[in-house]
C-alpha atoms as a PDB file:
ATOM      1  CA  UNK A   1     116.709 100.456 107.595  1.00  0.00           C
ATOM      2  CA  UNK A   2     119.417 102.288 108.970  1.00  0.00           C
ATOM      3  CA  UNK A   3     121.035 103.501 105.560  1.00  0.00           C
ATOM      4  CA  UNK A   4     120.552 103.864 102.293  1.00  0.00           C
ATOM      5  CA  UNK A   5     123.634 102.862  99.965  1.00  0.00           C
ATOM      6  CA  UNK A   6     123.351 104.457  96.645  1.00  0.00           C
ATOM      7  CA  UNK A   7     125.944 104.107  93.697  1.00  0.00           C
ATOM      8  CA  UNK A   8     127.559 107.397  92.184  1.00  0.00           C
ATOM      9  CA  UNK A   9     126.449 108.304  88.623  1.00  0.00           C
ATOM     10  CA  UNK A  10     129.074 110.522  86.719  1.00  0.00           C
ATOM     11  CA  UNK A  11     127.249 113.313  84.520  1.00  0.00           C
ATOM     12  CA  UNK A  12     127.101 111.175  81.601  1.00  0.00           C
ATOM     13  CA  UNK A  13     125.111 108.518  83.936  1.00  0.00           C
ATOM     14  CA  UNK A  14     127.662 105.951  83.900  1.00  0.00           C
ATOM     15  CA  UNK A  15     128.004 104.085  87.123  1.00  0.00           C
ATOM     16  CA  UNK A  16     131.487 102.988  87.877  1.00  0.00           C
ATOM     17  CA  UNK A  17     130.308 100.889  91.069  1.00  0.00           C
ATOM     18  CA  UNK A  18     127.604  98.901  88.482  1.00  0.00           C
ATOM     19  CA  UNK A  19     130.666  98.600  85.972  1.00  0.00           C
ATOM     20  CA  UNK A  20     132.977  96.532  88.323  1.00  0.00           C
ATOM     21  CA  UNK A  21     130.408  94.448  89.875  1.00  0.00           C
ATOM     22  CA  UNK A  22     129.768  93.445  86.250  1.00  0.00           C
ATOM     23  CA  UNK A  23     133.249  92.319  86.040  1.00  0.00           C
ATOM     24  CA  UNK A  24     132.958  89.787  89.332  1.00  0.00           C
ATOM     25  CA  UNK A  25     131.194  86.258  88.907  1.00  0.00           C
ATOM     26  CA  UNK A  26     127.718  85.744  90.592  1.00  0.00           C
ATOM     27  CA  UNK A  27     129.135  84.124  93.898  1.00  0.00           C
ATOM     28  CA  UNK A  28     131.345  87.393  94.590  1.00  0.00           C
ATOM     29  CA  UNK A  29     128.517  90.156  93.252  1.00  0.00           C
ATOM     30  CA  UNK A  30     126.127  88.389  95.758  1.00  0.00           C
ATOM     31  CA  UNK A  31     129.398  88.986  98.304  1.00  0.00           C
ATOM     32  CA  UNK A  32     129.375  92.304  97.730  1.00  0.00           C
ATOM     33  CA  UNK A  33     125.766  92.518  97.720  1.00  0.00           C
ATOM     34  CA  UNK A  34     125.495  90.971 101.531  1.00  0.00           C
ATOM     35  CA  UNK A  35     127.992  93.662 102.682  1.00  0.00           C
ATOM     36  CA  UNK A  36     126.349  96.682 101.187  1.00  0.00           C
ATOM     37  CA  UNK A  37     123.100  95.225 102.867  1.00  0.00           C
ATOM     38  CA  UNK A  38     124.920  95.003 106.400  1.00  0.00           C
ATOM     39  CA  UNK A  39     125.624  98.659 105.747  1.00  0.00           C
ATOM     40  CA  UNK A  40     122.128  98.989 104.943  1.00  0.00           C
ATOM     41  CA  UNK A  41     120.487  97.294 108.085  1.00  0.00           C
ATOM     42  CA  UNK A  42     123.043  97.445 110.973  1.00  0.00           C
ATOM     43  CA  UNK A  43     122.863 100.539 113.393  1.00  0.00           C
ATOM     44  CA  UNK A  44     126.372  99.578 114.197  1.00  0.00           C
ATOM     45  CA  UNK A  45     128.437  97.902 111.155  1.00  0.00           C
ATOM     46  CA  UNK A  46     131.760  95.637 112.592  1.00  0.00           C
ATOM     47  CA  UNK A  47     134.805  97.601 111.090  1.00  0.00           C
ATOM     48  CA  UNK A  48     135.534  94.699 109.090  1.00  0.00           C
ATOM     49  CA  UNK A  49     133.136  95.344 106.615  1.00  0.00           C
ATOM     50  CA  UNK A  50     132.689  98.965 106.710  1.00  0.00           C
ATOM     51  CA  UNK A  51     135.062 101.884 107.823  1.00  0.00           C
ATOM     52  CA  UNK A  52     136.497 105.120 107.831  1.00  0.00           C
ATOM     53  CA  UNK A  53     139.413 105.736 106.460  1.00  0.00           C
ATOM     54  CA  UNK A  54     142.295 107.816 108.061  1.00  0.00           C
ATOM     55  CA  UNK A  55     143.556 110.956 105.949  1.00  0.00           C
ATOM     56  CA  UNK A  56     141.012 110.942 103.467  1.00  0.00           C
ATOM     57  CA  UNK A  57     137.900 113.889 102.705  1.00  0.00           C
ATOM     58  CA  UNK A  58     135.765 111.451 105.086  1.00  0.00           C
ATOM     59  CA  UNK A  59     136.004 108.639 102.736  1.00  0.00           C
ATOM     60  CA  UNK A  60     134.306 105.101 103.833  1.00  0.00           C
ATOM     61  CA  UNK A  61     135.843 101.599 102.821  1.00  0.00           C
ATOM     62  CA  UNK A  62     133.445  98.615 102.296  1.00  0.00           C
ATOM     63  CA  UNK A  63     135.447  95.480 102.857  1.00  0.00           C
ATOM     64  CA  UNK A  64     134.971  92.624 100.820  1.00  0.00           C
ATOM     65  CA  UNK A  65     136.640  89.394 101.327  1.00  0.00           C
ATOM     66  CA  UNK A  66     136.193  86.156  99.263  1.00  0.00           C
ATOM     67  CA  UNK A  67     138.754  83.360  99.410  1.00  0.00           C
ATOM     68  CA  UNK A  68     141.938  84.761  98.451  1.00  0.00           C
ATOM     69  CA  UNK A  69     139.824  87.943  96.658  1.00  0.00           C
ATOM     70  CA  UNK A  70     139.757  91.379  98.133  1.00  0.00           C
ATOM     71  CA  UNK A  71     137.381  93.560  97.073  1.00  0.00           C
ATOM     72  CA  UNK A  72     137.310  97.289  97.999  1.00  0.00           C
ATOM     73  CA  UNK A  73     134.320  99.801  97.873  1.00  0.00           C
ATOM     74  CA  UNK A  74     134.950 103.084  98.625  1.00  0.00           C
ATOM     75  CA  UNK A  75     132.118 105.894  99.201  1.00  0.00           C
ATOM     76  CA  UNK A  76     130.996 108.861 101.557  1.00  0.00           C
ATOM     77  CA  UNK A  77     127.967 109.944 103.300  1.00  0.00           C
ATOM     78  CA  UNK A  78     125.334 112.502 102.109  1.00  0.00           C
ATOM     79  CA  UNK A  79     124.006 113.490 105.099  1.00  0.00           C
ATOM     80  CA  UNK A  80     123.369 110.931 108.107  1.00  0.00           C
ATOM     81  CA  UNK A  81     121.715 107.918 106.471  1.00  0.00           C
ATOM     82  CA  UNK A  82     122.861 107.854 102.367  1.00  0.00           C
ATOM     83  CA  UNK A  83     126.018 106.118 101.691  1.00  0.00           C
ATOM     84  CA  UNK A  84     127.177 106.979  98.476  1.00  0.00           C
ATOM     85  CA  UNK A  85     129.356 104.502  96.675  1.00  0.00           C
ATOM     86  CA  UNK A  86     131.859 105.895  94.315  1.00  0.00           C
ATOM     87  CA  UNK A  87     134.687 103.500  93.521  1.00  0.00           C
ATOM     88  CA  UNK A  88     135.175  99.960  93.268  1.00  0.00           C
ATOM     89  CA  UNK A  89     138.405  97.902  93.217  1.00  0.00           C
ATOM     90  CA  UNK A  90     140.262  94.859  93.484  1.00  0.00           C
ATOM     91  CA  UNK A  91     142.818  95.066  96.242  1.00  0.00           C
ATOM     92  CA  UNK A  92     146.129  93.368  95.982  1.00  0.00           C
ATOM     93  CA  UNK A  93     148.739  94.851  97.677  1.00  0.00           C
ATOM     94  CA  UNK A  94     148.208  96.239 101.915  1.00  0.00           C
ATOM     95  CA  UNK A  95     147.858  99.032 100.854  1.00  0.00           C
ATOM     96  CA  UNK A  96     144.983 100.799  99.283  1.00  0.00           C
ATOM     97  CA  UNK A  97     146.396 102.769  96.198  1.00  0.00           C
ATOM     98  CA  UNK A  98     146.269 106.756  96.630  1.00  0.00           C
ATOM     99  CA  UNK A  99     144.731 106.963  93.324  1.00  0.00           C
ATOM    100  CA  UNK A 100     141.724 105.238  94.282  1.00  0.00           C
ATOM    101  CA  UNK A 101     141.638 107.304  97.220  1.00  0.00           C
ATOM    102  CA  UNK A 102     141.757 110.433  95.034  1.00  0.00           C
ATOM    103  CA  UNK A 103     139.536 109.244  93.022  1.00  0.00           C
ATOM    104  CA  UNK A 104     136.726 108.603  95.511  1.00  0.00           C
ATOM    105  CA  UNK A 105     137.513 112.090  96.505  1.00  0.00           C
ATOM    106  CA  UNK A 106     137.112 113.329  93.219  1.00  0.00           C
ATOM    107  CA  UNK A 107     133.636 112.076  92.590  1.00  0.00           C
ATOM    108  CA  UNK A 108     132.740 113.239  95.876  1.00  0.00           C
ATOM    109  CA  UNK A 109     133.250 116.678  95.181  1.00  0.00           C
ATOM    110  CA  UNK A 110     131.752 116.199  91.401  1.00  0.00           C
ATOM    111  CA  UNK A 111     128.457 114.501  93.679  1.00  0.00           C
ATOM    112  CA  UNK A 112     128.209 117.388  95.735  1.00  0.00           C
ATOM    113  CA  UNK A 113     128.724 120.261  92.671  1.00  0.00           C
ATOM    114  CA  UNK A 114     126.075 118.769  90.587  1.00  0.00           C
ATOM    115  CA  UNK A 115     123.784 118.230  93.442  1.00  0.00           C
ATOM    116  CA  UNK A 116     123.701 121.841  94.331  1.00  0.00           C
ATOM    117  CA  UNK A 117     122.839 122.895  91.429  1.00  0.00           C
END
């Protein structure tokens, strides 16, 4: 294993990234599930499915594509190998909203706070 991917817990333990994959129907979970598992295994993950994104706090996009679905997952590393998935969304526009962006940031910083402590 390469990675570990992990899904952010906000400090009343709710997961958002378990929350939205409750929303999707088996066949697109089990989607999602293959990509996190690429970013799992793969030394070197095709930007397709997994990617930085420019002009963010080093925030990471999982890609998910199902038929005419588009499923974003957006995280950041803890150290080298833990990805840390913090926000989940259907995309339907090109762009990826700034809120969600913000929002991955967000958590990020709220991961970080509560972990030093």
């Amino acid at each position: 294993m390469f990675r570990e991917v992990i899904f952010y817990k906000s400090r009343g333990n709710r997961s958002p990234i378990d929350e939205f994959l409750d929303t999707l129907s088996s066949k697109q979970a089990q989607k999602v599930a293959w990509v996190l598992n690429l970013i799992e295994e793969m030394n070197v993950v095709p930007g397709q499915y997994f990617q930085k994104m420019a002009n963010t706090d080093d925030i990471w996009e999982a890609r998910i594509k199902m038929g005419s679905n588009i499923f974003r997952l957006l995280g950041f590393f803890d150290g080298s190998k833990l990805v840390v998935m913090s926000h989940a969304f259907q995309k339907k526009t090109q762009k990826i909203p700034r809120q969600a962006i913000r929002l991955a940031e967000d958590r990020k910083r709220d991961y970080f706070r509560r972990k030093k402590k």
